[in-house]
PDB file of N, CA and C in Angstrom:
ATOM      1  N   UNK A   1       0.821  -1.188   0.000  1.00  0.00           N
ATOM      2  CA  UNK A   1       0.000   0.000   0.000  1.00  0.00           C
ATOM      3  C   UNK A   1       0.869   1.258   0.000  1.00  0.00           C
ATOM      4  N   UNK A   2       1.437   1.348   0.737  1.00  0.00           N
ATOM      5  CA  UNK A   2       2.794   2.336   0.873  1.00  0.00           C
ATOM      6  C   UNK A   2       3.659   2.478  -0.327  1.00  0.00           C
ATOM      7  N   UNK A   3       3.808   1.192  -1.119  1.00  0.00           N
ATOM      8  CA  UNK A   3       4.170   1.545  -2.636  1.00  0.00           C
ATOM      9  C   UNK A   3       3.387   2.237  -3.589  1.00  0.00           C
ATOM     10  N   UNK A   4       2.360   1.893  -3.091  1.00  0.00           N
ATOM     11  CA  UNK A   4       1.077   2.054  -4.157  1.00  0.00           C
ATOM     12  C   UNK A   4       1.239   4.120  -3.959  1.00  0.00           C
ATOM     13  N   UNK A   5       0.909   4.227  -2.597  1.00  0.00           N
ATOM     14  CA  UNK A   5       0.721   5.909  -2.824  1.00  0.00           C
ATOM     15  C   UNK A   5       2.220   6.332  -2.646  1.00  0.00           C
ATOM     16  N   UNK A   6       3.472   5.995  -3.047  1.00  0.00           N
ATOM     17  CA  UNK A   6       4.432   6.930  -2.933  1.00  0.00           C
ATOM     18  C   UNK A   6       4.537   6.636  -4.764  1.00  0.00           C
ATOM     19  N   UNK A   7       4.097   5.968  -5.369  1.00  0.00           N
ATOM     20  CA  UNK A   7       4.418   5.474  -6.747  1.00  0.00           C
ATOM     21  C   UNK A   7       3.194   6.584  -7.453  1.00  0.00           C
ATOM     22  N   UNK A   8       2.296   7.008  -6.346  1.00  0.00           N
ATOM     23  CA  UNK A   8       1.424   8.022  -7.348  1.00  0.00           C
ATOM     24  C   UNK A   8       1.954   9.480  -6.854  1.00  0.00           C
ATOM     25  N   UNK A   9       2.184   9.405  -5.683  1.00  0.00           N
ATOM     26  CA  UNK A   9       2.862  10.883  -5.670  1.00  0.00           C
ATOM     27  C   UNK A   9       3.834  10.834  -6.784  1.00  0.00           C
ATOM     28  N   UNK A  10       4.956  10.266  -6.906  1.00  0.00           N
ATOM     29  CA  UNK A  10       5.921  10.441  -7.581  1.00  0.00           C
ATOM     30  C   UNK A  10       5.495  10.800  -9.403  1.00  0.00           C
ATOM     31  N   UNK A  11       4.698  10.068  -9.588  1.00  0.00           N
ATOM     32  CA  UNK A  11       3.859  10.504 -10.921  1.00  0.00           C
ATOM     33  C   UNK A  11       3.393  11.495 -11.117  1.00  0.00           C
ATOM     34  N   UNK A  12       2.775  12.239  -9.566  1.00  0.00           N
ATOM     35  CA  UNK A  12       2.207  13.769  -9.784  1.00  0.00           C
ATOM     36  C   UNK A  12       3.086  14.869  -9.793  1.00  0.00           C
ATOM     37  N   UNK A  13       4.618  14.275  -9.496  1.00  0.00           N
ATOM     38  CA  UNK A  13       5.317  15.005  -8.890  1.00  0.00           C
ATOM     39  C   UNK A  13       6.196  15.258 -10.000  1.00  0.00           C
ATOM     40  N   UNK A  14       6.329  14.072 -10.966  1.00  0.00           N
ATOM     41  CA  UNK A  14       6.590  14.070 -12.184  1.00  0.00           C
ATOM     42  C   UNK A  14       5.574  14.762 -13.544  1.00  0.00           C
ATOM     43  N   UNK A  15       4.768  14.898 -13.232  1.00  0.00           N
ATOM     44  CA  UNK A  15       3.842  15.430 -14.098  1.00  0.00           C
ATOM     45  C   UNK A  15       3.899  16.713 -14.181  1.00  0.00           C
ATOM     46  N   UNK A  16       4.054  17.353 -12.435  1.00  0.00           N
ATOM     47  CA  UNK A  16       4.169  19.068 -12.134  1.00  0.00           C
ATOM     48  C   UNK A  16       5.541  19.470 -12.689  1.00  0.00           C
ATOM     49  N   UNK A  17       6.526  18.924 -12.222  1.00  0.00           N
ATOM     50  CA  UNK A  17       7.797  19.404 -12.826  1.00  0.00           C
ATOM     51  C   UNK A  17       7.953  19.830 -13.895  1.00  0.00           C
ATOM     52  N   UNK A  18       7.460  18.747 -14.808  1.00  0.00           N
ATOM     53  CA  UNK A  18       7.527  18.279 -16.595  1.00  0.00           C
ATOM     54  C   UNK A  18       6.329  19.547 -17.006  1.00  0.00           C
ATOM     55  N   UNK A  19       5.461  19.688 -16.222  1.00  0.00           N
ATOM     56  CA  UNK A  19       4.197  20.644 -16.818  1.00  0.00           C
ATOM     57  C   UNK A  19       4.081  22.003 -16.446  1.00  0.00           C
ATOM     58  N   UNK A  20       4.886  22.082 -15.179  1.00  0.00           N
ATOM     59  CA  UNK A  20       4.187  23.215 -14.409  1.00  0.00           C
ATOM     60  C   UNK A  20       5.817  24.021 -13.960  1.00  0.00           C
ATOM     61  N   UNK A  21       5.773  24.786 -12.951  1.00  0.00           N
ATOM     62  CA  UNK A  21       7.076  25.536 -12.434  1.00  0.00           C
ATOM     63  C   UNK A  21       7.306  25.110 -11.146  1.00  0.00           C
ATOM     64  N   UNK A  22       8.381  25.356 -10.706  1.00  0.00           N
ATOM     65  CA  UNK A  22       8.613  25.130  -9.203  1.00  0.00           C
ATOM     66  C   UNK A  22       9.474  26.051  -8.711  1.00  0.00           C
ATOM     67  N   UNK A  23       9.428  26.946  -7.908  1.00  0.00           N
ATOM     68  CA  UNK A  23      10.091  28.234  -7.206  1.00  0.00           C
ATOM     69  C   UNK A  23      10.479  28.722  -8.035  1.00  0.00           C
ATOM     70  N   UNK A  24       9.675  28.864  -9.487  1.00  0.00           N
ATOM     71  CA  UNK A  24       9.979  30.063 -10.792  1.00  0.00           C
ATOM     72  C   UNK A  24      11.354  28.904 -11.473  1.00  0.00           C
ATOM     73  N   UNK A  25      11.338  27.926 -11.724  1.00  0.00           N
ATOM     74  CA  UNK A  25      12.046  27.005 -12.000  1.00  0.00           C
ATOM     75  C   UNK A  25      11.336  26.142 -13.007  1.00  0.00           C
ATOM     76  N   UNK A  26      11.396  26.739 -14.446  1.00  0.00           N
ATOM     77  CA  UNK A  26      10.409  25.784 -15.942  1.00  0.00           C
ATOM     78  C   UNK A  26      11.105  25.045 -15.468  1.00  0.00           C
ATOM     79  N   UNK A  27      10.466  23.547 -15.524  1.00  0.00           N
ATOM     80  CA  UNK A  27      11.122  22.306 -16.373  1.00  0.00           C
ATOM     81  C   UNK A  27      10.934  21.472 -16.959  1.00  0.00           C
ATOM     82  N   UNK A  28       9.905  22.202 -18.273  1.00  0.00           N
ATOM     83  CA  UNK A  28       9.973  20.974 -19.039  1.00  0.00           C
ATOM     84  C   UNK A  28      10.795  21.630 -20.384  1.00  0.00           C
ATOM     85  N   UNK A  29      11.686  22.604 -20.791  1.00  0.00           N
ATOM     86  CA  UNK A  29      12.070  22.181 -21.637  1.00  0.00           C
ATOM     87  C   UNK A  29      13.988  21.387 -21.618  1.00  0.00           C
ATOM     88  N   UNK A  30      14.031  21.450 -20.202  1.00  0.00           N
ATOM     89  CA  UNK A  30      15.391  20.949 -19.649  1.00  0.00           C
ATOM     90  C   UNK A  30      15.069  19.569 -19.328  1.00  0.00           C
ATOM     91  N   UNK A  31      13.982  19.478 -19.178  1.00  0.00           N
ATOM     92  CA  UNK A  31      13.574  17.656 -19.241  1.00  0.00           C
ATOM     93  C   UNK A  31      13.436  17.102 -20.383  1.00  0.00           C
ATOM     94  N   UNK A  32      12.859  17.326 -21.654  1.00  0.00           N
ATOM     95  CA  UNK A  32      12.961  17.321 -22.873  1.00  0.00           C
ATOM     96  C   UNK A  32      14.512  16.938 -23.331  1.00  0.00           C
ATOM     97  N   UNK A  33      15.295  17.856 -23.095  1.00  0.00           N
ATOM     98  CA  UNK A  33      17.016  17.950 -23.385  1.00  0.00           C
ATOM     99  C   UNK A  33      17.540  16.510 -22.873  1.00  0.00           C
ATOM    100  N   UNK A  34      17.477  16.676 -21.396  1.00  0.00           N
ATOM    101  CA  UNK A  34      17.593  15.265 -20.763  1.00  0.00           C
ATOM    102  C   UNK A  34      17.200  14.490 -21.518  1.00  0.00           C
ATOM    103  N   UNK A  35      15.820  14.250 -21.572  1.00  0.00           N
ATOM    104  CA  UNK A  35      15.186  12.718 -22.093  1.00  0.00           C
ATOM    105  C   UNK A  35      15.604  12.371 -23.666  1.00  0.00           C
ATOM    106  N   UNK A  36      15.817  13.703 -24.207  1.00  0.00           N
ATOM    107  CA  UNK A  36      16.548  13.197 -26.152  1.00  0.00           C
ATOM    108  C   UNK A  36      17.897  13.113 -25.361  1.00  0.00           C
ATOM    109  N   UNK A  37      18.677  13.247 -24.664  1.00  0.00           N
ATOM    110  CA  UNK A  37      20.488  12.215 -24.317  1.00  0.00           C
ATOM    111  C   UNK A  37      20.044  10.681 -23.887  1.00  0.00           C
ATOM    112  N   UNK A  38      18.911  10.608 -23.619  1.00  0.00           N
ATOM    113  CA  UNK A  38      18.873   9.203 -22.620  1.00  0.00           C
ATOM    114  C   UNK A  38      18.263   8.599 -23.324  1.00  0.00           C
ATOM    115  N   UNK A  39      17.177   8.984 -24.335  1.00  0.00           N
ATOM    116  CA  UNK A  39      16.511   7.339 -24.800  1.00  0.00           C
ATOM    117  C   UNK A  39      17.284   6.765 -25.618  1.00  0.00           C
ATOM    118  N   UNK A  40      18.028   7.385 -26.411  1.00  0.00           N
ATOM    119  CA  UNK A  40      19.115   6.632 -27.592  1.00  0.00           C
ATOM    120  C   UNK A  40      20.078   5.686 -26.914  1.00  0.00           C
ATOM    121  N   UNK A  41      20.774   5.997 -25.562  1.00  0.00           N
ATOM    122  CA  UNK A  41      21.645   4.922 -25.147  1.00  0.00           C
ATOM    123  C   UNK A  41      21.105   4.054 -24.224  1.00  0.00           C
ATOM    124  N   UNK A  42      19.558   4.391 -23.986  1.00  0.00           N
ATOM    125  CA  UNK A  42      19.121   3.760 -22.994  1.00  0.00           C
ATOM    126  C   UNK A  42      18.583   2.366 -23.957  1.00  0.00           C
ATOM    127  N   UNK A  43      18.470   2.729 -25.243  1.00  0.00           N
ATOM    128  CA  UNK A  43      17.765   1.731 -26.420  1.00  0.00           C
ATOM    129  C   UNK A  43      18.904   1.152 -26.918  1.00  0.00           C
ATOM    130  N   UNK A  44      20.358   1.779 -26.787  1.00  0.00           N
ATOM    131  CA  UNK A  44      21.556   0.619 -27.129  1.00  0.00           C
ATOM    132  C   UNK A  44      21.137  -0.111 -25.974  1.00  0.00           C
ATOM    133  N   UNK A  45      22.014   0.312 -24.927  1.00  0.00           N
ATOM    134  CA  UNK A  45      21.893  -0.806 -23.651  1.00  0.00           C
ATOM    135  C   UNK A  45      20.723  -1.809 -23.671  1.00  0.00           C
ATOM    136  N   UNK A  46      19.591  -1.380 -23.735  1.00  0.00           N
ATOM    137  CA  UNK A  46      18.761  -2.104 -23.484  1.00  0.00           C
ATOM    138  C   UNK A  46      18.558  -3.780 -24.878  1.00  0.00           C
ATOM    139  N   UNK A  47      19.135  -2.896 -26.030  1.00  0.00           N
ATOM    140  CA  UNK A  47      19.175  -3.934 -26.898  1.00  0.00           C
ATOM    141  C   UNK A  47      20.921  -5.122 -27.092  1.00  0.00           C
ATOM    142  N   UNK A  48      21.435  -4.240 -26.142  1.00  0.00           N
ATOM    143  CA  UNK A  48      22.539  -5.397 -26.196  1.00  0.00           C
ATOM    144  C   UNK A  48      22.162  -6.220 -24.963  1.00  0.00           C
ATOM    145  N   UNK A  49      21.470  -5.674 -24.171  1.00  0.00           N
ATOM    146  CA  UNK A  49      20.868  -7.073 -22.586  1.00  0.00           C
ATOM    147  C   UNK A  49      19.994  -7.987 -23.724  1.00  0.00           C
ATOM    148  N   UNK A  50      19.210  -7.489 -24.898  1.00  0.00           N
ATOM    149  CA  UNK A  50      18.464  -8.283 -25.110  1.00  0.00           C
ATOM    150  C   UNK A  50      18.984  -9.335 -25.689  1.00  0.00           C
ATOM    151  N   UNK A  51      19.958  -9.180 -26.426  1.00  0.00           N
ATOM    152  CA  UNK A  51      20.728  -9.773 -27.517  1.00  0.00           C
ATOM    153  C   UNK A  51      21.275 -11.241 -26.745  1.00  0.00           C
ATOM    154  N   UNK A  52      22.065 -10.448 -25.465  1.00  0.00           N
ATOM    155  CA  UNK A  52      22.861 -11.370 -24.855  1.00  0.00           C
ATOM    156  C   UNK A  52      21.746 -12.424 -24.262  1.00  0.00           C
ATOM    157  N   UNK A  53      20.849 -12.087 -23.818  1.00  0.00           N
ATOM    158  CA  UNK A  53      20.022 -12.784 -23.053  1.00  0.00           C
ATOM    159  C   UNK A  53      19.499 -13.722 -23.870  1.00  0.00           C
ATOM    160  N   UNK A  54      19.084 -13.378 -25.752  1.00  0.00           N
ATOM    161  CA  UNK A  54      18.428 -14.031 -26.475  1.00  0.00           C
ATOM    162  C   UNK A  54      19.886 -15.256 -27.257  1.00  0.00           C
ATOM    163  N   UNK A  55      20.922 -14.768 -26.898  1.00  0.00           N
ATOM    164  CA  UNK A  55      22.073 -15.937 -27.145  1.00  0.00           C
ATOM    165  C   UNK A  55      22.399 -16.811 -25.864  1.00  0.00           C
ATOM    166  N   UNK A  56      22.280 -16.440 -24.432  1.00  0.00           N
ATOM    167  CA  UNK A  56      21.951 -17.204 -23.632  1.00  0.00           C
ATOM    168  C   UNK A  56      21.026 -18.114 -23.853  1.00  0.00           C
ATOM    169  N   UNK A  57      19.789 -18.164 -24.182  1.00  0.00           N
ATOM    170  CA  UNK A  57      18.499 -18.570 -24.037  1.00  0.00           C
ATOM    171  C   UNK A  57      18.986 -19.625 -25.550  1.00  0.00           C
ATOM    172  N   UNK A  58      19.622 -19.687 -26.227  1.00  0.00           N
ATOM    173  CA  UNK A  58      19.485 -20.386 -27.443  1.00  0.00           C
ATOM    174  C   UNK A  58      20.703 -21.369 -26.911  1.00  0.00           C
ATOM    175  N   UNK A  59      21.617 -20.716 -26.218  1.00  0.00           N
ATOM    176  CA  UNK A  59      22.773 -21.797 -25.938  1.00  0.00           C
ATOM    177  C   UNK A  59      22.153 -22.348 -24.640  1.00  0.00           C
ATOM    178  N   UNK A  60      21.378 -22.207 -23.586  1.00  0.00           N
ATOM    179  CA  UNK A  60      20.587 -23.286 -22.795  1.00  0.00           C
ATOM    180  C   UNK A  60      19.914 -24.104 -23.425  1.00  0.00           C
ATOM    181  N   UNK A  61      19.168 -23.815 -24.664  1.00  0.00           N
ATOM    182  CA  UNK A  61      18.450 -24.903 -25.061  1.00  0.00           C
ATOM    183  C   UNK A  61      18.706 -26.003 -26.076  1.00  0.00           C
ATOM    184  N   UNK A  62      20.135 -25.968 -26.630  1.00  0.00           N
ATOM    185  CA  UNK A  62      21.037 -26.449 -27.618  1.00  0.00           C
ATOM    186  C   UNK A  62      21.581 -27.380 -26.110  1.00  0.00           C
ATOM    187  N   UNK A  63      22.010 -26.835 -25.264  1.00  0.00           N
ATOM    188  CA  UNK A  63      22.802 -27.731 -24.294  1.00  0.00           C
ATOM    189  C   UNK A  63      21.784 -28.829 -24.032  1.00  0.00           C
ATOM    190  N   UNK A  64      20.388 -28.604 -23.460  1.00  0.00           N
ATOM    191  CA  UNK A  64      19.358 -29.304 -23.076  1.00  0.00           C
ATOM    192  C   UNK A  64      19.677 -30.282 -23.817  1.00  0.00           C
ATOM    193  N   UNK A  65      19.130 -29.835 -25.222  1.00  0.00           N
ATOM    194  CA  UNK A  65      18.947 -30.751 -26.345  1.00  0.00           C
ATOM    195  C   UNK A  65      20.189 -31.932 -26.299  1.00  0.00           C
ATOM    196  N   UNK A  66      21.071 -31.284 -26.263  1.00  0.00           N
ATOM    197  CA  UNK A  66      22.515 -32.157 -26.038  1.00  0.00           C
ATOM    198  C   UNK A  66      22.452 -33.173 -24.857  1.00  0.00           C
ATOM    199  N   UNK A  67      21.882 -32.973 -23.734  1.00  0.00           N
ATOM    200  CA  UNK A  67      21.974 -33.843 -22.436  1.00  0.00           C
ATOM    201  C   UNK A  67      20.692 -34.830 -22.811  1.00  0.00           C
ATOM    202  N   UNK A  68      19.916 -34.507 -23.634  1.00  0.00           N
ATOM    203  CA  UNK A  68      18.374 -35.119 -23.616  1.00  0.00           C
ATOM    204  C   UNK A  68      18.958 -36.403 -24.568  1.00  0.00           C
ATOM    205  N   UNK A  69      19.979 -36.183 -25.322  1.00  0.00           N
ATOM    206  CA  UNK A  69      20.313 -36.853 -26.805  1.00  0.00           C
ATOM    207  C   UNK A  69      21.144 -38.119 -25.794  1.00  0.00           C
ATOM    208  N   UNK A  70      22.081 -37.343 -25.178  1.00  0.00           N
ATOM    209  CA  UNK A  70      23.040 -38.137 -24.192  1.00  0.00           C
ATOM    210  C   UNK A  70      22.015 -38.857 -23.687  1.00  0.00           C
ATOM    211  N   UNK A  71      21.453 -38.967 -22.900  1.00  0.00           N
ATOM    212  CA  UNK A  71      20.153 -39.969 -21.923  1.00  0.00           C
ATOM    213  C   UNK A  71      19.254 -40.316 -22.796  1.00  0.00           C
ATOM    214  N   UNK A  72      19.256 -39.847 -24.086  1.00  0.00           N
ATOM    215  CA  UNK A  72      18.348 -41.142 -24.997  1.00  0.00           C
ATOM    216  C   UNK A  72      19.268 -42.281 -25.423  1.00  0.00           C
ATOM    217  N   UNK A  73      20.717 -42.096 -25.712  1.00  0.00           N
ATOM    218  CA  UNK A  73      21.613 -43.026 -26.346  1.00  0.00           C
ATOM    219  C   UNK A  73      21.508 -43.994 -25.227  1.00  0.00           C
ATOM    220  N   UNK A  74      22.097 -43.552 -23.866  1.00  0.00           N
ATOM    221  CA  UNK A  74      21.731 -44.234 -22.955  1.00  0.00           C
ATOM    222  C   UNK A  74      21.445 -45.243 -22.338  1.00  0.00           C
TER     223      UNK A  74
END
């Protein structure tokens, strides 16, 4: 429950910043600036975890296959 309402403050709190002023302090077009540096490397990173994870996931199931072959010869 305690997640629940600090996870909506933080949304409103994010919403005012991004929309509104704070002690005569714009910020949404310095959040804007921020967010075009971050989604481009945040979309490398995120696509080399995927990559690795999706060559993990192919070499677990090649191994399987390999131990399943072993205990059918068996």
């Amino acid at each position: 429950m305690v997640a629940l309402i600090l996870g909506i403050i933080a949304a409103l709190m994010g919403i005012f910043f991004f929309t509104g002023t704070l002690f005569g302090i714009a910020w949404g077009a310095p959040f804007l600036t921020v967010l075009k540096g971050f989604i481009p490397p945040a979309l490398i990173l995120g696509g080399i975890i995927a990559i690795g994870v999706g060559i993990s996931g192919v070499k677990g199931k090649m191994a399987e296959k390999k131990v399943a072959k072993e205990k059918k010869e068996k």
